[in-house]
Protein backbone atom coordinates (compact mmCIF):
# COMPACT_ATOMS: atom_id res chain seq x y z
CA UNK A 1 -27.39 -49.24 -14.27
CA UNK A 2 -28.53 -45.89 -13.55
CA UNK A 3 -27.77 -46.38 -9.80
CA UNK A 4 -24.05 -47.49 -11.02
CA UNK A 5 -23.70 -44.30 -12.66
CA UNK A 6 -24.48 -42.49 -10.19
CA UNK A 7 -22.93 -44.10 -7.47
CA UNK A 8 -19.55 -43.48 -10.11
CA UNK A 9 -20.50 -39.72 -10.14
CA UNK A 10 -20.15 -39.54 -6.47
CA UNK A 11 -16.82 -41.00 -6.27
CA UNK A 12 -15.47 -39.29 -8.45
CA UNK A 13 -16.38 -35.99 -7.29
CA UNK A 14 -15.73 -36.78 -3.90
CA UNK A 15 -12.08 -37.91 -4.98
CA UNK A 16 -11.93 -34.81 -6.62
CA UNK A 17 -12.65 -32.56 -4.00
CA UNK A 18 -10.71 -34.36 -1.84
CA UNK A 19 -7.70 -33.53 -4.21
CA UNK A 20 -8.87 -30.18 -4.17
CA UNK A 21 -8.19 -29.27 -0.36
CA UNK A 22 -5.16 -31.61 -0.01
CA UNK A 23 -3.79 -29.23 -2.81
CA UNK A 24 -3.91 -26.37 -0.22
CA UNK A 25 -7.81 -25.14 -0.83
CA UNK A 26 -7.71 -25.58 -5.11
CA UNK A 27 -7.25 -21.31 -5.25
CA UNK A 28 -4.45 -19.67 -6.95
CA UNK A 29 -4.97 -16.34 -5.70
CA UNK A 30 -2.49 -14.35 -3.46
CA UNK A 31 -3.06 -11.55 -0.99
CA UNK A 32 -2.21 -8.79 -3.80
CA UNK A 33 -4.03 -9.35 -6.45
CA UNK A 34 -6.55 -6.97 -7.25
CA UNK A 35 -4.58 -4.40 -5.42
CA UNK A 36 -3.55 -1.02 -7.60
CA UNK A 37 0.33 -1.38 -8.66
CA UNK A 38 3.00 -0.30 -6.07
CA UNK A 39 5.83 2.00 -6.84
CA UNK A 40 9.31 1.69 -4.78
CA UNK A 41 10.99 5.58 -4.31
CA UNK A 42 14.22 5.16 -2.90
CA UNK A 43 16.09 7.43 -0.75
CA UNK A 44 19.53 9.53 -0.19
CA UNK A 45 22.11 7.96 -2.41
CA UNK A 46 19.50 5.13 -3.25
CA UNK A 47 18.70 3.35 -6.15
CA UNK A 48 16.30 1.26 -8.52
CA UNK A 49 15.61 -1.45 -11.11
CA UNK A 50 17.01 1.02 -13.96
CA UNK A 51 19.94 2.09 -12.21
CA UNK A 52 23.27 1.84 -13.98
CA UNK A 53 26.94 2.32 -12.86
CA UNK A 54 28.47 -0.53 -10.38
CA UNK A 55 25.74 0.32 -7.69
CA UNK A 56 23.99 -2.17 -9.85
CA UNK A 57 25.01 -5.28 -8.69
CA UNK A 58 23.06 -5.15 -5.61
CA UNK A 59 19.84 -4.20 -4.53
CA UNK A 60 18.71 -1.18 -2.67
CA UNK A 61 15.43 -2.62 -2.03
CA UNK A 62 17.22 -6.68 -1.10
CA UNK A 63 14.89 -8.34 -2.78
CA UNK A 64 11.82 -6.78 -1.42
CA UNK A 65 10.37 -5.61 -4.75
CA UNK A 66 9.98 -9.23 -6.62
CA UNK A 67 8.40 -10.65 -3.27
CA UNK A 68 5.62 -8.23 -3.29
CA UNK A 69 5.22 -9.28 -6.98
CA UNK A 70 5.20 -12.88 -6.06
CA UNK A 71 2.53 -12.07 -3.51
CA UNK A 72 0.34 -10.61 -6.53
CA UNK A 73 0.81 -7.23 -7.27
CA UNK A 74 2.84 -5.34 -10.11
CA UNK A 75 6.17 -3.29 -8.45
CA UNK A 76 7.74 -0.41 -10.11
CA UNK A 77 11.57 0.54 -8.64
CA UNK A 78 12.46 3.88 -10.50
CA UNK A 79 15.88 5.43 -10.14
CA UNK A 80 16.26 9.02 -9.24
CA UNK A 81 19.53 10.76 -8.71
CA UNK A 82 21.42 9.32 -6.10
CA UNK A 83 22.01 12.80 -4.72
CA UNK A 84 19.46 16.13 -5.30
CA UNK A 85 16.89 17.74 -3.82
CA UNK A 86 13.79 16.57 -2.63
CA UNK A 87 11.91 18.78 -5.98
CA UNK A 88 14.16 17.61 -8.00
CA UNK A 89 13.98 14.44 -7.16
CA UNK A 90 10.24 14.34 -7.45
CA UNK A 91 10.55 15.58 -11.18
CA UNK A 92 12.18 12.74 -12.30
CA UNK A 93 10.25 10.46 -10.16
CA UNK A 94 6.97 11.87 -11.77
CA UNK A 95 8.21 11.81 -15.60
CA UNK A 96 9.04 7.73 -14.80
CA UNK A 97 6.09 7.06 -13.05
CA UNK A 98 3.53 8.47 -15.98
CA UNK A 99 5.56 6.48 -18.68
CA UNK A 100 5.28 3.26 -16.62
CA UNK A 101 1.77 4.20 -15.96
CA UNK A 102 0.58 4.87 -19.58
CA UNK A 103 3.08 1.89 -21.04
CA UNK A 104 0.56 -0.74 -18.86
CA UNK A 105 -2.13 0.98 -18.62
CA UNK A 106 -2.62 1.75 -15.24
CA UNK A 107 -4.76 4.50 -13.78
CA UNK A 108 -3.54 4.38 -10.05
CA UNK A 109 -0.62 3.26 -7.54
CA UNK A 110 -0.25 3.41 -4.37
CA UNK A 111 3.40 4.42 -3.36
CA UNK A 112 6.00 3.92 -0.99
CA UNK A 113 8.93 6.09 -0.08
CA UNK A 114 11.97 5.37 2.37
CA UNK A 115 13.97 8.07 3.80
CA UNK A 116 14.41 10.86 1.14
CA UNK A 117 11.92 8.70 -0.90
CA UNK A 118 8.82 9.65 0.98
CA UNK A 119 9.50 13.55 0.82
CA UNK A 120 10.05 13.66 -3.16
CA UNK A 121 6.67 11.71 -3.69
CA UNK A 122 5.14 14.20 -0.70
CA UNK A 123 6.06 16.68 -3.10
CA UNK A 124 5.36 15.03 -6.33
CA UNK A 125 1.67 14.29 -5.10
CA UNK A 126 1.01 18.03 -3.79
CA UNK A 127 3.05 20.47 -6.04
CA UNK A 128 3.21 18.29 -9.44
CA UNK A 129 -0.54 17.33 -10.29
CA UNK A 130 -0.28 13.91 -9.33
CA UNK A 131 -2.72 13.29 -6.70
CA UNK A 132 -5.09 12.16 -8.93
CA UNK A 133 -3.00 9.47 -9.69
CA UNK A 134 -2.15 7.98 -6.33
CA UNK A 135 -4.40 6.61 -4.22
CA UNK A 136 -2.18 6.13 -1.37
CA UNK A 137 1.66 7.21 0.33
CA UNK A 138 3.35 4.93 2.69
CA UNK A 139 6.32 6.31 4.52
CA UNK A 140 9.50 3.85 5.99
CA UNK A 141 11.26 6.08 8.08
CA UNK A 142 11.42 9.44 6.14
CA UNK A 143 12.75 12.27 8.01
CA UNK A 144 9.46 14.85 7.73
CA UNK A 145 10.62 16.71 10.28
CA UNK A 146 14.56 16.82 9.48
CA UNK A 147 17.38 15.19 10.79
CA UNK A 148 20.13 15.94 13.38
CA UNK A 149 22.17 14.21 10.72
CA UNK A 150 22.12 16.34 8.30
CA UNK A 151 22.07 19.80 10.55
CA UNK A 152 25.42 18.20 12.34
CA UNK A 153 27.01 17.94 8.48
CA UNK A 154 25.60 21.20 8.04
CA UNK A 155 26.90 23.17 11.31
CA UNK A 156 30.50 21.10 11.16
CA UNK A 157 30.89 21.61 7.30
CA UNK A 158 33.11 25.41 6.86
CA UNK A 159 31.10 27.63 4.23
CA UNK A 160 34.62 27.94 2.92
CA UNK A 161 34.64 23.72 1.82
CA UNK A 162 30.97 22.77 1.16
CA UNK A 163 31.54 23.42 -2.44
CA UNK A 164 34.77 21.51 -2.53
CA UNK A 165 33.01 18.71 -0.03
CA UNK A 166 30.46 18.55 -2.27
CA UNK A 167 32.35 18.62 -5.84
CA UNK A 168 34.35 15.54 -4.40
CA UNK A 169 31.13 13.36 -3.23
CA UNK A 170 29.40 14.23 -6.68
CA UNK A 171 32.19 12.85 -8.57
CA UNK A 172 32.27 9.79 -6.41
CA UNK A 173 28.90 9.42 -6.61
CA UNK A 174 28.71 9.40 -10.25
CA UNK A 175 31.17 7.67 -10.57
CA UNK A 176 29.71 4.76 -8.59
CA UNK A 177 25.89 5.47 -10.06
CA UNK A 178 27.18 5.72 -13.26
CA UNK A 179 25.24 9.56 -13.69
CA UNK A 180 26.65 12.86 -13.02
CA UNK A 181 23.65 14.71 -12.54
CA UNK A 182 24.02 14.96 -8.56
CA UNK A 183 23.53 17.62 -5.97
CA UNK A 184 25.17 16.84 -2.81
CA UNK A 185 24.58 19.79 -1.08
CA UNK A 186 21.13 20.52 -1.89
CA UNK A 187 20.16 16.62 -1.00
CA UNK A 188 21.86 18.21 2.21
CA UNK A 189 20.07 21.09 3.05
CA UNK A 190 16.48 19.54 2.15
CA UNK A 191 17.37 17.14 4.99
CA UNK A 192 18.26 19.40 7.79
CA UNK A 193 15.07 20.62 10.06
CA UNK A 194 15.15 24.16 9.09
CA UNK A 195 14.99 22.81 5.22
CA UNK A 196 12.24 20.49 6.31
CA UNK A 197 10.67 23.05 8.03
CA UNK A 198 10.32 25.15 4.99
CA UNK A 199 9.36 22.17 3.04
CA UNK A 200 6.07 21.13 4.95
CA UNK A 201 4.63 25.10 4.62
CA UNK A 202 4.72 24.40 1.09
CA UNK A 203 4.24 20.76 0.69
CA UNK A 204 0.81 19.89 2.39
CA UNK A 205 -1.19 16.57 2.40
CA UNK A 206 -2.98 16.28 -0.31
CA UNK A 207 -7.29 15.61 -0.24
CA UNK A 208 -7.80 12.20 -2.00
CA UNK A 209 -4.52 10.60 -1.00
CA UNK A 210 -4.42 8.29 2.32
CA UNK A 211 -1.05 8.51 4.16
CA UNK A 212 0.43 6.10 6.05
CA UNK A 213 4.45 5.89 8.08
CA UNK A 214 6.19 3.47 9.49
CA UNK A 215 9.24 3.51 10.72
CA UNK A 216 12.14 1.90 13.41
CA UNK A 217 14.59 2.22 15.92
CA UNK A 218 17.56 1.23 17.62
CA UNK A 219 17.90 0.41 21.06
CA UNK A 220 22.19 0.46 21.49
CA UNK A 221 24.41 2.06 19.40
CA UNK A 222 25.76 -2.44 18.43
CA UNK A 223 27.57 -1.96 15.80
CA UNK A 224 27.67 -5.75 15.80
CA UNK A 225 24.29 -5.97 14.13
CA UNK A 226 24.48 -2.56 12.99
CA UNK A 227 27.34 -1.83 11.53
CA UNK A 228 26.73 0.87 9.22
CA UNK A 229 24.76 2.83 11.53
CA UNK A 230 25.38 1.53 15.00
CA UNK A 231 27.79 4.80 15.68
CA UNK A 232 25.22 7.08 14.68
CA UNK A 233 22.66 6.59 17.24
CA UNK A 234 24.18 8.67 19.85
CA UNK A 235 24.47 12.01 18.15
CA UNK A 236 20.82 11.47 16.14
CA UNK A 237 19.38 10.79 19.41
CA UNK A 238 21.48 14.17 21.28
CA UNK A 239 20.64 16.13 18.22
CA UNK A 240 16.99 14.93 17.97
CA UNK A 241 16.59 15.92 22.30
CA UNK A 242 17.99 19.65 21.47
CA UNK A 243 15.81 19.88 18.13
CA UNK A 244 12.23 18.63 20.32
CA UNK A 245 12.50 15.05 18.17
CA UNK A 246 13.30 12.96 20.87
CA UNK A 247 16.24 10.25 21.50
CA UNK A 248 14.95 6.98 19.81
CA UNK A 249 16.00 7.15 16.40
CA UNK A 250 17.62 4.76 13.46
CA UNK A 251 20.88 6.27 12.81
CA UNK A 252 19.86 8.71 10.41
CA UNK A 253 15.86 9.56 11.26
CA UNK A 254 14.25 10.05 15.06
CA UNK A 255 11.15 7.90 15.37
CA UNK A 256 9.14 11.35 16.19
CA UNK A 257 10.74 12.91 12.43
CA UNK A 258 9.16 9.92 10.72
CA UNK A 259 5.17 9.85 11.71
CA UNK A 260 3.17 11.41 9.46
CA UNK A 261 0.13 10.56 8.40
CA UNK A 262 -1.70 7.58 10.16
CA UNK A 263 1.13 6.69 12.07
CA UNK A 264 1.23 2.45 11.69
CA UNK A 265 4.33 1.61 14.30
CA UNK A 266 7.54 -0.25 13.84
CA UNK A 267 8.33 -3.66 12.84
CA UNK A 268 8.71 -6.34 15.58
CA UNK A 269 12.11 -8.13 16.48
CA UNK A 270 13.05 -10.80 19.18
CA UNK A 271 14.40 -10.01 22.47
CA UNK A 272 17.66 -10.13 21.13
CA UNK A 273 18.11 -7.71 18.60
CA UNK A 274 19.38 -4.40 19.36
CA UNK A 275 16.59 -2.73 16.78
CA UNK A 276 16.58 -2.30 13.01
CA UNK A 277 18.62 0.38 11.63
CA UNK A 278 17.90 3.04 9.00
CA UNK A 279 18.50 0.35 6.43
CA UNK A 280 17.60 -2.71 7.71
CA UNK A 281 13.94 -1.84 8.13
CA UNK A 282 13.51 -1.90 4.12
CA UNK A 283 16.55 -4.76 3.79
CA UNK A 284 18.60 -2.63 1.81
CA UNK A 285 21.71 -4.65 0.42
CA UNK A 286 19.84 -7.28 2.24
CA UNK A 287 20.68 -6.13 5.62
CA UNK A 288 17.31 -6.61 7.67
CA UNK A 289 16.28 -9.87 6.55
CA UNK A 290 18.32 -11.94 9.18
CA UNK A 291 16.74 -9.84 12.01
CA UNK A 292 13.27 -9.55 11.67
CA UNK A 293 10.48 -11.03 9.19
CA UNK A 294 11.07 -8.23 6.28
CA UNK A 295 8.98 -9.97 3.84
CA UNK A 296 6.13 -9.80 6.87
CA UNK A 297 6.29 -6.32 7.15
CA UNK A 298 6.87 -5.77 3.59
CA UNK A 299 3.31 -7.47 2.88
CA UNK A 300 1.55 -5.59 5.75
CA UNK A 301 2.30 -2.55 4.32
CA UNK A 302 0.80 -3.32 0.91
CA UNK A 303 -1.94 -5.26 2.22
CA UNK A 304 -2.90 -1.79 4.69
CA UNK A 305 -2.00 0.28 1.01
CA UNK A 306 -4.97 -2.49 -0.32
CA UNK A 307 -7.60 -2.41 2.26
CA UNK A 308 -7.59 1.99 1.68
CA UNK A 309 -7.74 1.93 -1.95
């Protein structure tokens, strides 16, 4: 009888495991967990999770924010003002950030910024008493060294119409954001080189905090699949060879403007593809995700914010 018994445990436990691995391996855990919470910081006329206005019906960050959740990690998406500097913008980013922080009891994120998004949490960590807080920055193609962009605008715009210029694009922009508090031309001349410049004398790394960038490029000005950009490439790339940037850039950012940090590369794309643009490389209004494997890159990053924390 005893043998019977036995013989029953066996089975059964064998059966068992055998479930087990057909199951996929019997473990529920995903690549995030464990890993400190991630916080979003959009860029130039960008928004978040909060946001209100008709901007709201899409999303800046295409999806990107509830995958990395799905993969195991809490995601923050604060909105700033669409339009503002980059010290302004790291105010508001900081009082959000601290409320989320305290309201789940959290005692450090790691952070990511695109475009304007990595300078205001540059900022935020070194001039606001947050370093303590953040354990590390990852950059998607921020201009930390300026953009042509923005010193063409500059040089073309009369000194006679950048406050009526800029009047007219605040209005539209809060009309569309649904929040008036915008500053067009100081978003503006943060961006240029000479503003960015300025900004890095006073706005250095930060002992404690790991940085990381990544960023992309295009490789024709297609504006098949780039559309929104595709005509930009040209003069960012002219602009970037007179300014010492060089020519590859994404529209709006040269690849050289964007390193900072540990410096981590670009995304990959088939032989096909004509690059990823300024937006595509973070799938804002879901742009990227039928050229390259966003949600792959997505998790990379936060798995290399993981592995330094």
């Amino acid at each position: 009888m005893k043998k019977i018994k036995a013989l029953i445990t066996l089975l059964l436990a064998v059966g068992l495991t055998t479930s087990v691995y057909a199951g996929g391996g019997g473990s529920s855990s995903k690549p995030l967990d464990g890993s400190y919470p991630i916080v979003l910081s959009h860029g130039l006329l960008g928004w978040g999770e909060d946001s209100g206005g008709i901007i709201n019906i899409t999303e800046y960050w295409g999806g990107m924010d509830d995958y990395l959740r799905s993969q195991g990690v809490a995601v923050y998406a604060p909105t700033k003002a669409a339009a503002g500097s980059n010290e302004s913008r790291a105010a508001e980013l900081k009082s959000k950030i601290l409320y989320w922080m305290a309201a789940n009891n959290y005692s450090k994120v790691h952070l990511f910024g695109h475009s304007q998004g990595g300078l205001d949490t540059r900022y935020m960590i070194s001039n606001l008493g947050m370093s303590s807080k953040v354990r590390t920055l990852t950059t998607i193609s921020s201009p930390h060294r300026g953009s042509p962009i923005a010193d063409l605008v500059e040089g073309l715009l009369p000194d006679s119409l950048e406050q009526y210029v800029a009047g007219a694009l605040e209005l539209v922009v809060g009309l569309i954001y649904g929040s008036s508090e915008q500053d067009a031309m100081a978003a503006m001349n943060s961006l240029t080189t000479s503003g960015m410049s300025a900004f890095n004398s006073y706005t250095p790394n930060a002992s404690g905090v790991k940085y990381f960038s990544y960023t992309s490029h295009m490789t024709l000005p297609d504006l098949i699949q780039h559309p929104l950009m595709g005509a930009l490439q040209i003069p960012c790339g002219l602009g970037g060879q007179i300014v010492g940037l060089g020519y590859n850039n994404d529209g709006l950012v040269n690849v050289n403007s964007a390193k900072w940090g540990t410096y981590k590369g670009e995304p990959s794309w088939s032989w096909y593809i004509t690059g990823l643009d300024h937006l595509q490389i973070v799938n804002a209004l879901y742009s990227g995700q039928a050229l390259f494997d966003v949600e792959g890159f997505f998790l990379g990053m936060a798995q290399n914010a993981k592995n330094n924390q």
